[in-house]
N, C-alpha and C. Protein backbone atom coordinates (compact mmCIF):
# COMPACT_ATOMS: atom_id res chain seq x y z
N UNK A 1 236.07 165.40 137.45
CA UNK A 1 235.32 166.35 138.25
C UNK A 1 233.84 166.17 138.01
N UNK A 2 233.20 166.30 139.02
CA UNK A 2 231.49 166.05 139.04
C UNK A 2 231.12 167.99 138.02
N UNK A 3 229.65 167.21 137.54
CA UNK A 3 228.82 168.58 137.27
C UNK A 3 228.17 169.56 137.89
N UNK A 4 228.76 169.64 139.40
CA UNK A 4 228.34 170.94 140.16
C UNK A 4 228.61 172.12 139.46
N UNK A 5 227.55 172.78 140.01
CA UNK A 5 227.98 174.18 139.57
C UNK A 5 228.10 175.09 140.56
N UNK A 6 229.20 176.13 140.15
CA UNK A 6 229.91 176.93 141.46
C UNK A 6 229.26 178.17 141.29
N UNK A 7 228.17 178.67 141.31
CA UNK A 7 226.79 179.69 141.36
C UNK A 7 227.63 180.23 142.75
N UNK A 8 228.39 181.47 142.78
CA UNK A 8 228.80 182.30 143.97
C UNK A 8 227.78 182.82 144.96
N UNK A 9 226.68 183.29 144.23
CA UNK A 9 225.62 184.08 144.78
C UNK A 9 224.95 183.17 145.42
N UNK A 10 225.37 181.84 145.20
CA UNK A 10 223.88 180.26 146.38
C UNK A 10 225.24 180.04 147.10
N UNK A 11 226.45 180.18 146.42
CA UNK A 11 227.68 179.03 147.20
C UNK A 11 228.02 179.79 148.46
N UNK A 12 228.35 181.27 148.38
CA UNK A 12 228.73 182.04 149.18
C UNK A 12 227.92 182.74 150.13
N UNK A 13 227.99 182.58 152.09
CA UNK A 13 227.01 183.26 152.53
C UNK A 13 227.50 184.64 152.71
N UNK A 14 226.45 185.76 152.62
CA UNK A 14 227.22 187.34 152.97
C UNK A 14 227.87 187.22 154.24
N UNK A 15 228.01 186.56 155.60
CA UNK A 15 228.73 186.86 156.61
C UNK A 15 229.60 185.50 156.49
N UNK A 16 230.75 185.07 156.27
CA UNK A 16 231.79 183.69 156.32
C UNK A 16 232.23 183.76 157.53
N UNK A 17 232.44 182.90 157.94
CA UNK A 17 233.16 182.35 159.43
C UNK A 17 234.38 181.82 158.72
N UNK A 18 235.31 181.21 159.31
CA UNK A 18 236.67 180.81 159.46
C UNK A 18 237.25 180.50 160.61
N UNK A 19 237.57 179.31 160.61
CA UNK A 19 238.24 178.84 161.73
C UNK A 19 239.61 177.88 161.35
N UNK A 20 240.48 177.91 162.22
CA UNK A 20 241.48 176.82 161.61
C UNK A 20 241.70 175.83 162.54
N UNK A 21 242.06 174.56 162.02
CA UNK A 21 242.33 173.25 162.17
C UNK A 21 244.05 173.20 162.46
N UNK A 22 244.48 172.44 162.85
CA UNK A 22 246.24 172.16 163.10
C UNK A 22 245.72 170.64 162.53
N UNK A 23 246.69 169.94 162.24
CA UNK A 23 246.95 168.55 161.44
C UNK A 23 247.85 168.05 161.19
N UNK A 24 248.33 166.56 161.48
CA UNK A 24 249.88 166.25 161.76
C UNK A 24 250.86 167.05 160.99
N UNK A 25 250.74 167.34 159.48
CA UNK A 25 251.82 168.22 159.00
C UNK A 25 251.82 169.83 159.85
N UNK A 26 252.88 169.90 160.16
CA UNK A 26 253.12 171.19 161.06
C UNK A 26 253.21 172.28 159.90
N UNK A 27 253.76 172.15 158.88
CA UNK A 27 253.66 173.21 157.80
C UNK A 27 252.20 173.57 156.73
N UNK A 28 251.35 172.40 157.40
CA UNK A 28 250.01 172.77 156.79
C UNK A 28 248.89 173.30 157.70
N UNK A 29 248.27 173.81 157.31
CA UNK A 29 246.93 174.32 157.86
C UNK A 29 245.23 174.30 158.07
N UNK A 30 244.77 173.99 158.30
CA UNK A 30 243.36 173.43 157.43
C UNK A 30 242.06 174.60 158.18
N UNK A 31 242.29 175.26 156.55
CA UNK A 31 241.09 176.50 157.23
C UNK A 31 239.72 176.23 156.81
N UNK A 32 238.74 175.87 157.66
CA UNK A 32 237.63 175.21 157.81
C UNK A 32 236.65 176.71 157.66
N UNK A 33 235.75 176.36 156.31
CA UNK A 33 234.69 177.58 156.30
C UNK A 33 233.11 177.35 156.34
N UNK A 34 232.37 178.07 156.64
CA UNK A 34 231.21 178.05 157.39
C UNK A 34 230.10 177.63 156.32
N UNK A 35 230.63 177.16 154.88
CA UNK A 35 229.75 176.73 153.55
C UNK A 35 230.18 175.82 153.10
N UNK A 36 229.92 175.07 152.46
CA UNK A 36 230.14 174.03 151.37
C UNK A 36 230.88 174.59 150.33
N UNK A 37 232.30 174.54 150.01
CA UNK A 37 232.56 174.73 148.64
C UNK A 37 232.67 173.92 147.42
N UNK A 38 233.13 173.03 147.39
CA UNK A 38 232.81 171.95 146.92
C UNK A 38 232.25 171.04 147.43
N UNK A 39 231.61 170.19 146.52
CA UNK A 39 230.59 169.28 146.43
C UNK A 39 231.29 167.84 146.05
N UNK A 40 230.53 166.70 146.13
CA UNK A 40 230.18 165.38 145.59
C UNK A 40 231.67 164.57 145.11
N UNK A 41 232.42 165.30 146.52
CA UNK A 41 233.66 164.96 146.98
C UNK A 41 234.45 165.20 146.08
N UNK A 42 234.80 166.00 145.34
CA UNK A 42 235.68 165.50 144.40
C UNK A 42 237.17 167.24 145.04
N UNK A 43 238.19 167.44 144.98
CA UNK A 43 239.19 167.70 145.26
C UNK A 43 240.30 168.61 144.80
N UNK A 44 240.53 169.46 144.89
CA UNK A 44 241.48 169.82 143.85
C UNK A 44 243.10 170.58 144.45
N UNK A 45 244.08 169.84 143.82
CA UNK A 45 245.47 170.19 144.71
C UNK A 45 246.28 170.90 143.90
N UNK A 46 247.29 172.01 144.39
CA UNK A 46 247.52 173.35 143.56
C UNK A 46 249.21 172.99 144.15
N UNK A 47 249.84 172.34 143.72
CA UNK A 47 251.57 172.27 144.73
C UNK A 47 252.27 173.23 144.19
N UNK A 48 251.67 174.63 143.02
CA UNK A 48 252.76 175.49 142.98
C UNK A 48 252.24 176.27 142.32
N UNK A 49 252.22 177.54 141.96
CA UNK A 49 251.56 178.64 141.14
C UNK A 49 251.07 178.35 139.57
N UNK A 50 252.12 177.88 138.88
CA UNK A 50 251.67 177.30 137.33
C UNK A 50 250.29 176.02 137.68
N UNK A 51 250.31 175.56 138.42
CA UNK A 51 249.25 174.60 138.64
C UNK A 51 248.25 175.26 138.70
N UNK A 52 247.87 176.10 139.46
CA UNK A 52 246.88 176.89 139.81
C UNK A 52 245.80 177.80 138.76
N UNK A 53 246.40 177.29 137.57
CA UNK A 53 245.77 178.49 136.71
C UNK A 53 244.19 178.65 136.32
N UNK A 54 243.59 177.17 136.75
CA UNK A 54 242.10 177.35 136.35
C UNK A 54 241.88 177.66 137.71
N UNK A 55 242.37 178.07 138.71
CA UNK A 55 241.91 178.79 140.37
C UNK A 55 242.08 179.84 140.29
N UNK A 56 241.08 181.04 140.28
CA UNK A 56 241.63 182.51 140.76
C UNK A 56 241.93 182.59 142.45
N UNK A 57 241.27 181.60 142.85
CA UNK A 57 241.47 181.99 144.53
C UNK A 57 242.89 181.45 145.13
N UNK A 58 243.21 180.48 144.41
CA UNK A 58 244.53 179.43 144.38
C UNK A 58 245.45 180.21 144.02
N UNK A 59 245.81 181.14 142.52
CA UNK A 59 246.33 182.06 142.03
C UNK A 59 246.50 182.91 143.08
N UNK A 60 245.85 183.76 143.90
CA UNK A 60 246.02 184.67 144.06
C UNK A 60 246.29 184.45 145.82
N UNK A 61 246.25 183.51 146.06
CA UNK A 61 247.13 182.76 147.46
C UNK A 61 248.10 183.10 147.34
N UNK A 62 248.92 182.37 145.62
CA UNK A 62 250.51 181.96 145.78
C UNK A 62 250.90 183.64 145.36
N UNK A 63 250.14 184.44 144.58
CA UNK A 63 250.88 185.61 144.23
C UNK A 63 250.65 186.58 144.98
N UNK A 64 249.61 187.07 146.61
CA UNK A 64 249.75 187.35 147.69
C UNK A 64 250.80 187.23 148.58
N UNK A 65 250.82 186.05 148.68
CA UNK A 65 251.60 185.11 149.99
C UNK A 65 252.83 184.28 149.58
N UNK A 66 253.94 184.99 149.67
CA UNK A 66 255.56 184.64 148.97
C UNK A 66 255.86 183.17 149.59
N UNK A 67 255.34 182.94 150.89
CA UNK A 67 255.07 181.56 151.87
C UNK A 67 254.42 180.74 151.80
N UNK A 68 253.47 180.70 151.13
CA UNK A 68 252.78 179.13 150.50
C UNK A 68 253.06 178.46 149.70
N UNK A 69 253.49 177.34 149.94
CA UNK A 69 254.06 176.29 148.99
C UNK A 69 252.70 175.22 148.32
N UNK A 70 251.45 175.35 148.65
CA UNK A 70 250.49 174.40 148.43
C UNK A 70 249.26 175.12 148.40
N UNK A 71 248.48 174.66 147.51
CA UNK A 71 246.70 174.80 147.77
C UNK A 71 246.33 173.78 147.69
N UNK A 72 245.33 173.09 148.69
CA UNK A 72 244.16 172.21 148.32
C UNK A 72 242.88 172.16 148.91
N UNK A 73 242.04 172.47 148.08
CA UNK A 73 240.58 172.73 147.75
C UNK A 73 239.26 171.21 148.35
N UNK A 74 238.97 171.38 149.07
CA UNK A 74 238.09 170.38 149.56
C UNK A 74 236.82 170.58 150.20
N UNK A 75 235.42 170.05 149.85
CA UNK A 75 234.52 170.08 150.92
C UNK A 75 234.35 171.42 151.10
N UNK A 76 234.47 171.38 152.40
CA UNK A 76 233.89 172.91 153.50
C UNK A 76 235.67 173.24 153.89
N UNK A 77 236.64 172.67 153.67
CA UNK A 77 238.25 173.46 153.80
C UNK A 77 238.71 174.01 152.84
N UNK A 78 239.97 174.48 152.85
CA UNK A 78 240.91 175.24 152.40
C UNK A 78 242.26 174.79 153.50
N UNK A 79 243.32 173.38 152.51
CA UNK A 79 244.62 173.38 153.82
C UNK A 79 245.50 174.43 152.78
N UNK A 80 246.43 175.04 153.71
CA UNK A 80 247.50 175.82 153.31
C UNK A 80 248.54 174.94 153.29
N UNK A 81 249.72 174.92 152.85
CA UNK A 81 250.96 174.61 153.52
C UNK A 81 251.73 175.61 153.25
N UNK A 82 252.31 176.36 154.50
CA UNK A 82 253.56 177.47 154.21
C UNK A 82 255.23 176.78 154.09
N UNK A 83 255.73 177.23 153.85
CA UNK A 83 256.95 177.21 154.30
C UNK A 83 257.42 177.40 155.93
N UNK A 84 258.81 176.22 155.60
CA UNK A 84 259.19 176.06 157.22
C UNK A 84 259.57 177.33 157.57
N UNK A 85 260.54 178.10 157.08
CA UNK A 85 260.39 179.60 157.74
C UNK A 85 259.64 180.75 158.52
N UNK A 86 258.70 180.12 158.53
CA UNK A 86 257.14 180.96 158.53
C UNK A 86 256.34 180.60 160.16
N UNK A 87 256.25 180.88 160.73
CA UNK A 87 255.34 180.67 161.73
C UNK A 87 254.02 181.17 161.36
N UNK A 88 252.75 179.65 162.06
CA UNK A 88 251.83 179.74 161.49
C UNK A 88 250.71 181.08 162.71
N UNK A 89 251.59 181.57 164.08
CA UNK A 89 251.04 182.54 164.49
C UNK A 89 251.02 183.76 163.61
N UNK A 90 252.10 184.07 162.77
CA UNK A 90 252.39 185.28 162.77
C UNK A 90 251.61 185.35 160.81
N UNK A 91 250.75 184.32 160.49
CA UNK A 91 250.17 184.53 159.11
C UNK A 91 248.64 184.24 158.65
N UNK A 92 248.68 183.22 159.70
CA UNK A 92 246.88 182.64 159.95
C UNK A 92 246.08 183.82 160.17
N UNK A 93 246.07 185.34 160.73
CA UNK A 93 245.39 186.50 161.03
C UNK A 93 244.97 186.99 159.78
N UNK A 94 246.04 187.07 158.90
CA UNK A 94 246.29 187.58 157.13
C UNK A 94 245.51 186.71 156.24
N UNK A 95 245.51 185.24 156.80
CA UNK A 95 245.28 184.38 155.50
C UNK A 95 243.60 184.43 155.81
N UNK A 96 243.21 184.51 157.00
CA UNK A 96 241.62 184.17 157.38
C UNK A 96 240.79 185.55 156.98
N UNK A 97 241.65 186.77 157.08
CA UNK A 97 241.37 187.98 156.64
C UNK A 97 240.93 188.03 155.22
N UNK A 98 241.78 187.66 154.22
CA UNK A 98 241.76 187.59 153.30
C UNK A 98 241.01 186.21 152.62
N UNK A 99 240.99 185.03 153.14
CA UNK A 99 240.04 184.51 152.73
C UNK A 99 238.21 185.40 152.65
N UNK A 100 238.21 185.45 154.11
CA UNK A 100 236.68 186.33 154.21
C UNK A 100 236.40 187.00 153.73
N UNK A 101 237.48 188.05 152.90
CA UNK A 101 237.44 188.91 152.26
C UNK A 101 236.96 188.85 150.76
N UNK A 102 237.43 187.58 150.29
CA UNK A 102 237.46 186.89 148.98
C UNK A 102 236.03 186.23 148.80
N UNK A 103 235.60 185.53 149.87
CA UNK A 103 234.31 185.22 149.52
C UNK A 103 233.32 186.01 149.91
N UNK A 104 233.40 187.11 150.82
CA UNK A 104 232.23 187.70 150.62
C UNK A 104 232.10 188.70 149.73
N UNK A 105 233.32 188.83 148.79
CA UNK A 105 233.00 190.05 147.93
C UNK A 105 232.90 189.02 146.56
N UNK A 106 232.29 188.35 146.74
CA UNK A 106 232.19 187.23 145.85
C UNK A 106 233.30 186.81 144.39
N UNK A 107 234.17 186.54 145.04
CA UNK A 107 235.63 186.21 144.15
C UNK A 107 235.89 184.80 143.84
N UNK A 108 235.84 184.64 142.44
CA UNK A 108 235.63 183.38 141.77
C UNK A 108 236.65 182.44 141.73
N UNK A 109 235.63 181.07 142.47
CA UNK A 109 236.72 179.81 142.84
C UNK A 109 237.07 178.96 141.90
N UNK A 110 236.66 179.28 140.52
CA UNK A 110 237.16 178.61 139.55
C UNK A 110 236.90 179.71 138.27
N UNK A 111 238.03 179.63 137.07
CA UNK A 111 237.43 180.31 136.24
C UNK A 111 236.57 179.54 134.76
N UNK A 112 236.81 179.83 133.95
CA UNK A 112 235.96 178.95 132.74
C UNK A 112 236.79 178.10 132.63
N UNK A 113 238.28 177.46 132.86
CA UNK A 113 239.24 176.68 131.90
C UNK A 113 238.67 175.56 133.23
N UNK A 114 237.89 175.57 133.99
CA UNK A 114 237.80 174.42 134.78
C UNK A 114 237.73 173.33 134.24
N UNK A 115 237.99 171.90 135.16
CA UNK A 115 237.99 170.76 133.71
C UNK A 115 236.31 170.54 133.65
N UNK A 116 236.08 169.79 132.27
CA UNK A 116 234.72 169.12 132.47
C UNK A 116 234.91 167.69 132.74
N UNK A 117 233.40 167.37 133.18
CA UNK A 117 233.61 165.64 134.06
C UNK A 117 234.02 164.81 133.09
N UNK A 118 234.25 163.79 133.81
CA UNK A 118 234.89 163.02 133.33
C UNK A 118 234.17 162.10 133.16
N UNK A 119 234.07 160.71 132.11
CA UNK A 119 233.11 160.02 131.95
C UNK A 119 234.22 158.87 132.49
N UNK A 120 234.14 157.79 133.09
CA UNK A 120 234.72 156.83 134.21
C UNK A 120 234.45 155.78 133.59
N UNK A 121 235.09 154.78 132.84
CA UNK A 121 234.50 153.32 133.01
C UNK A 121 234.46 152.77 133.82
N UNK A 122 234.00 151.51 134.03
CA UNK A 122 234.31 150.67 135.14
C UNK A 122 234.59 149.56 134.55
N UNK A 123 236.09 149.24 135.05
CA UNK A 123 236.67 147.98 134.01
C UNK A 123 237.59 147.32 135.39
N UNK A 124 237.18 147.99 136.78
CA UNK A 124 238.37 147.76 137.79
C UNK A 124 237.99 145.93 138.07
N UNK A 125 239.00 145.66 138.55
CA UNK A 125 238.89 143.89 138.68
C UNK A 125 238.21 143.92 140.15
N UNK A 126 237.99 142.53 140.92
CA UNK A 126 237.21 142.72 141.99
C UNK A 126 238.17 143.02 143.37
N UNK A 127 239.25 142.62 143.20
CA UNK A 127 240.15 142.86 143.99
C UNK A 127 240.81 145.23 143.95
N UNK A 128 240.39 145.28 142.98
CA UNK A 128 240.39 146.88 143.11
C UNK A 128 239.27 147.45 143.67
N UNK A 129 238.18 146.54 143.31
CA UNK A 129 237.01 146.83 143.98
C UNK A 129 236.78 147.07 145.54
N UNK A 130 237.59 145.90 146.49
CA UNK A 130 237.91 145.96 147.58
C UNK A 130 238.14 146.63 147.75
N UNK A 131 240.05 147.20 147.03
CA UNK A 131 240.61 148.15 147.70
C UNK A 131 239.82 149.85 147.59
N UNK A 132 239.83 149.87 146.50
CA UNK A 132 238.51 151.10 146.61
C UNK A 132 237.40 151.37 147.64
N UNK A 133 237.02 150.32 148.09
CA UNK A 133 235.68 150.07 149.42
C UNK A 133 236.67 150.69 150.39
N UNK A 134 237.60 149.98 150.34
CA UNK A 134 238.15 150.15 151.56
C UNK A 134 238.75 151.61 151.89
N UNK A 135 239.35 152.29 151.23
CA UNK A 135 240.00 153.31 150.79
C UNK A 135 238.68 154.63 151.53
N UNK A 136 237.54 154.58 150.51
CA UNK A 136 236.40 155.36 150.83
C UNK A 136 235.52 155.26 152.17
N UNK A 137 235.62 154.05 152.42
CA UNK A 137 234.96 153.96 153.73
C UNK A 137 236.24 153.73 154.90
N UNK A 138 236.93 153.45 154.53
CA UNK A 138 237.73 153.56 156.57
C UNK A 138 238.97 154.47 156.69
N UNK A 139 239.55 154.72 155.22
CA UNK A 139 240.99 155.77 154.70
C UNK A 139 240.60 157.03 154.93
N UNK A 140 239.67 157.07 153.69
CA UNK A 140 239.55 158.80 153.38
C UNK A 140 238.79 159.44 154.63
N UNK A 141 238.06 159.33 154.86
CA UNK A 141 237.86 160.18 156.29
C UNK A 141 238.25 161.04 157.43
N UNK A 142 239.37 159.61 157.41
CA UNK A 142 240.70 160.25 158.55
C UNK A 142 241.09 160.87 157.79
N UNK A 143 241.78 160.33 156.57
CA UNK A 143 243.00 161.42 155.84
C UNK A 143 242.06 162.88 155.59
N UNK A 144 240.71 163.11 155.35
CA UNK A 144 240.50 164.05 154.94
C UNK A 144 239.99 165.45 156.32
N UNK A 145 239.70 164.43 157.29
CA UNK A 145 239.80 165.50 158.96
C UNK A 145 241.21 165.71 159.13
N UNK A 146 242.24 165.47 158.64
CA UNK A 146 243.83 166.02 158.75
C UNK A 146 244.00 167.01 157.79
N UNK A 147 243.00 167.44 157.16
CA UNK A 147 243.08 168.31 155.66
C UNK A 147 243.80 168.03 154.26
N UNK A 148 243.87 166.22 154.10
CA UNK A 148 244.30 165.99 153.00
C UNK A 148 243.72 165.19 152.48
N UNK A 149 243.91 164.35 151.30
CA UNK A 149 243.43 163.60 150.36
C UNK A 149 244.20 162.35 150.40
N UNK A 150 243.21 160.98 149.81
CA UNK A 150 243.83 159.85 149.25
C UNK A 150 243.02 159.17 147.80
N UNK A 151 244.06 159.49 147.08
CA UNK A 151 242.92 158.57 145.64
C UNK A 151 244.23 157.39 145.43
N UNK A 152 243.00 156.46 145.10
CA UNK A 152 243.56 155.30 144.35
C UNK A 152 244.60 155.51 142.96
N UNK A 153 245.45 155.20 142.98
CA UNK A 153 246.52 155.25 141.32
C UNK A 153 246.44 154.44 140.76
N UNK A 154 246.62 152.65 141.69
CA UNK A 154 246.61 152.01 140.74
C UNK A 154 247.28 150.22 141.16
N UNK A 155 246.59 149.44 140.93
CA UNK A 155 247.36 147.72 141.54
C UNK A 155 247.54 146.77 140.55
N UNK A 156 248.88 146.48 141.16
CA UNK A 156 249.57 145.38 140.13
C UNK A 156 248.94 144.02 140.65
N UNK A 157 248.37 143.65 139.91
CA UNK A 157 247.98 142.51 140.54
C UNK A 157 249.14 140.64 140.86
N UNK A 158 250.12 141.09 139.97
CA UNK A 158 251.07 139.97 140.24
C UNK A 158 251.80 140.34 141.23
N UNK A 159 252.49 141.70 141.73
CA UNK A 159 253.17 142.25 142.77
C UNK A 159 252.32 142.53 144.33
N UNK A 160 251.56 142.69 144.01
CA UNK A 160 250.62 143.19 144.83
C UNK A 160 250.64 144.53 145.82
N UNK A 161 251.07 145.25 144.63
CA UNK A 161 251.27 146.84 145.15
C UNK A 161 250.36 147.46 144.87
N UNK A 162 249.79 148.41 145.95
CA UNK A 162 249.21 149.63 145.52
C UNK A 162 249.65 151.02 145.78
N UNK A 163 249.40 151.33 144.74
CA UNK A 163 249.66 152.69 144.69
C UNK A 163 248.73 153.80 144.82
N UNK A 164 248.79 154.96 145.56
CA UNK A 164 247.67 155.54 146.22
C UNK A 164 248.63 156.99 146.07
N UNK A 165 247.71 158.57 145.91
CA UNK A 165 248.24 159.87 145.92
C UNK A 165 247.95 160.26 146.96
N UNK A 166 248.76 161.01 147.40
CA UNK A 166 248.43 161.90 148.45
C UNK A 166 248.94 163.16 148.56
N UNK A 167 247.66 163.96 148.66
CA UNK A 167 247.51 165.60 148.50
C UNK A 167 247.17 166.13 149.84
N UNK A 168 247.13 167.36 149.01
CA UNK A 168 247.02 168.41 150.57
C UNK A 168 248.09 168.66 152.12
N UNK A 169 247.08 168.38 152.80
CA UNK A 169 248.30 168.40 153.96
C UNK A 169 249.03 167.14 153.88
N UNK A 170 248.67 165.79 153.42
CA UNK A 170 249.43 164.69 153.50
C UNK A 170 251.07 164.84 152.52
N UNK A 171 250.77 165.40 151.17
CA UNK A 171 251.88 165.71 150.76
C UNK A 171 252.95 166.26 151.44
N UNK A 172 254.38 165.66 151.39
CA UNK A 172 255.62 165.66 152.01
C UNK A 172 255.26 166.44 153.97
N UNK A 173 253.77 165.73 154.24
CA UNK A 173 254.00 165.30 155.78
C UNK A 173 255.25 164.66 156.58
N UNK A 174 255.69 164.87 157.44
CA UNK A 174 256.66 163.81 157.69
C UNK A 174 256.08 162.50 158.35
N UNK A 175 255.01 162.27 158.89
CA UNK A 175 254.01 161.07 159.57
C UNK A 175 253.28 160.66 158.39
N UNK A 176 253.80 160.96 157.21
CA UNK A 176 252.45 160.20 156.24
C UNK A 176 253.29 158.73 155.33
N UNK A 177 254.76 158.97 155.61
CA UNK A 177 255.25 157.57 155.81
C UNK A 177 254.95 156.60 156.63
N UNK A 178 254.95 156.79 157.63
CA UNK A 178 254.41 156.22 159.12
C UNK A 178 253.20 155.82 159.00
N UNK A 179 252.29 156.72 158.60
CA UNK A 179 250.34 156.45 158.49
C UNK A 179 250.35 155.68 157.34
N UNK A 180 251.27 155.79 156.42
CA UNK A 180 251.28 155.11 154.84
C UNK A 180 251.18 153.64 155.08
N UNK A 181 252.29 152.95 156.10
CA UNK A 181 252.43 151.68 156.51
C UNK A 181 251.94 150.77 157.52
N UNK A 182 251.91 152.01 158.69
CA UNK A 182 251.52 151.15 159.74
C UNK A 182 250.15 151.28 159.79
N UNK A 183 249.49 152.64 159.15
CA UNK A 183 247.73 152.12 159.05
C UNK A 183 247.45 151.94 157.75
N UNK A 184 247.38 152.45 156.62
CA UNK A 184 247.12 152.32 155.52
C UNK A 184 247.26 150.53 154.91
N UNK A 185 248.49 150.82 154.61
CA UNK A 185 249.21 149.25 154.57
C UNK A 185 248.58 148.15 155.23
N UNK A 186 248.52 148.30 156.50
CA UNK A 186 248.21 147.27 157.52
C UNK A 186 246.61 146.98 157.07
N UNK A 187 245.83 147.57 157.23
CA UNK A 187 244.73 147.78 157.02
C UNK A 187 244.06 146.92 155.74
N UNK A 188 244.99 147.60 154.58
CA UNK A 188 244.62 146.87 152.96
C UNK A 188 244.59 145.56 152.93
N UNK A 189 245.91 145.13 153.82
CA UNK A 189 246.66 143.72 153.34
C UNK A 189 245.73 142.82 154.54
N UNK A 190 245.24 143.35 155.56
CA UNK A 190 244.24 142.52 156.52
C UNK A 190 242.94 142.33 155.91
N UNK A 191 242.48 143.59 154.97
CA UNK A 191 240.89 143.42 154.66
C UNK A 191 241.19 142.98 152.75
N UNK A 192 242.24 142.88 152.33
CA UNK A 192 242.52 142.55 150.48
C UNK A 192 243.75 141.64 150.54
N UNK A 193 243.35 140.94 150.79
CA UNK A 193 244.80 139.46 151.20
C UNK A 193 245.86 139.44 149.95
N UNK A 194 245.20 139.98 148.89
CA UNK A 194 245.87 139.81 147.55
C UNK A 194 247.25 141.19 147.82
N UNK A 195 247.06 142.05 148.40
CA UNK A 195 247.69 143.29 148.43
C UNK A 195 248.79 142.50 149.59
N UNK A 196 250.16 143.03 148.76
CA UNK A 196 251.27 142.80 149.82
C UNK A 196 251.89 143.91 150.07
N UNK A 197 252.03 145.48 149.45
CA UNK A 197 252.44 146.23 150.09
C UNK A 197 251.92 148.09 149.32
N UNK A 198 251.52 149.24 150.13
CA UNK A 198 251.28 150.04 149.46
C UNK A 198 252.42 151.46 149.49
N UNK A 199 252.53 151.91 148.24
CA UNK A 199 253.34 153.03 148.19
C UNK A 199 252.46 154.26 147.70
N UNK A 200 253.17 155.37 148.00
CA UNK A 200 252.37 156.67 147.46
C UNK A 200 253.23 157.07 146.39
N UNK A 201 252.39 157.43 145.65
CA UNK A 201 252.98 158.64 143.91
C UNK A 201 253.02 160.36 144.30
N UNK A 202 253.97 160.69 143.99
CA UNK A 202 253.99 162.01 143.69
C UNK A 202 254.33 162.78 144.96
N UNK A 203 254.49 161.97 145.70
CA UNK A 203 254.87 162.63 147.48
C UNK A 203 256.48 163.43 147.40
């Protein structure tokens, strides 16, 4: 995690807007807000209440809302994912309510157990190097206007697999098999010749 600091009183404006996004996962949501909440890209994905514990706003999603199966924290969004039971007419009124509610009474998006940064070597070979270029400039973009995430995991370089996470709305998407291969895949192995095929972790 970068050294931003989450100062409520600069982060939060007194009037919030809210609007929502639809995005190939039909069980996710992507509620788009009128500030910057995080910064200097960096991400954070909540797939179940015990996860959530350095989030009070994440926390108090899953122990509100018996129907959310997901938080993830990005940029200027907030994607939901509910449960298939749930229609997203009859909860989006509640969830945008209560978001607005949360930030303008200034309710804290992280508490002290947040992590501190991380210091990064750089030891990646040049062929990770690629795939990394590639990933940040032509991947993440799209994946992140659908309200989800893609980080690098990790390449074998004798197999020529990569392995890549995917959060937010991309997690258990049903099209993010599909986007996994026919663009992702396609894409790597045209612009990193060394790469013969990519899989996702943790989906």
């Amino acid at each position: 995690m970068s050294d931003i600091k989450y100062n409520k009183e600069k982060l939060y404006p007194k009037n919030v807007t809210i609007y929502t996004e639809a995005n190939p996962n039909p069980n996710s949501m992507k509620f788009m807000l009128s500030f910057l909440l995080i910064g200097n890209g960096d991400s954070f994905d909540f797939p179940d209440l015990p996860s959530a514990g350095k989030s009070p706003l994440a926390t108090a999603l899953f122990e509100k809302f018996d129907y959310i199966e997901r938080v993830f924290l990005m940029a200027n969004f907030i994607t939901i994912t509910k449960k298939e039971s749930v229609e997203w007419m009859d909860v989006v009124p509640e969830l945008k309510g209560f978001l607005k509610e949360f930030f303008e009474t200034g309710g804290e998006l992280f508490n002290e157990q947040q992590p501190e940064q991380q210091v990064i070597i750089d030891t990646d070979s040049e062929a990770v190097k690629k795939i990394k270029g590639v990933l940040d400039e032509y991947i993440k973009p799209a994946v992140e206007s659908d309200g989800g995430a893609i980080q690098f995991h990790s390449f074998d370089e004798e197999s020529g697999v990569v392995k890549v996470l995917l959060q937010g709305a991309c997690s258990g998407c049903p099209s993010s098999t599909i986007t996994l291969k026919a663009g992702i895949e396609n894409m790597l192995k045209r612009m990193v010749p060394s790469v013969k095929e990519v899989v996702a972790e943790g989906v």
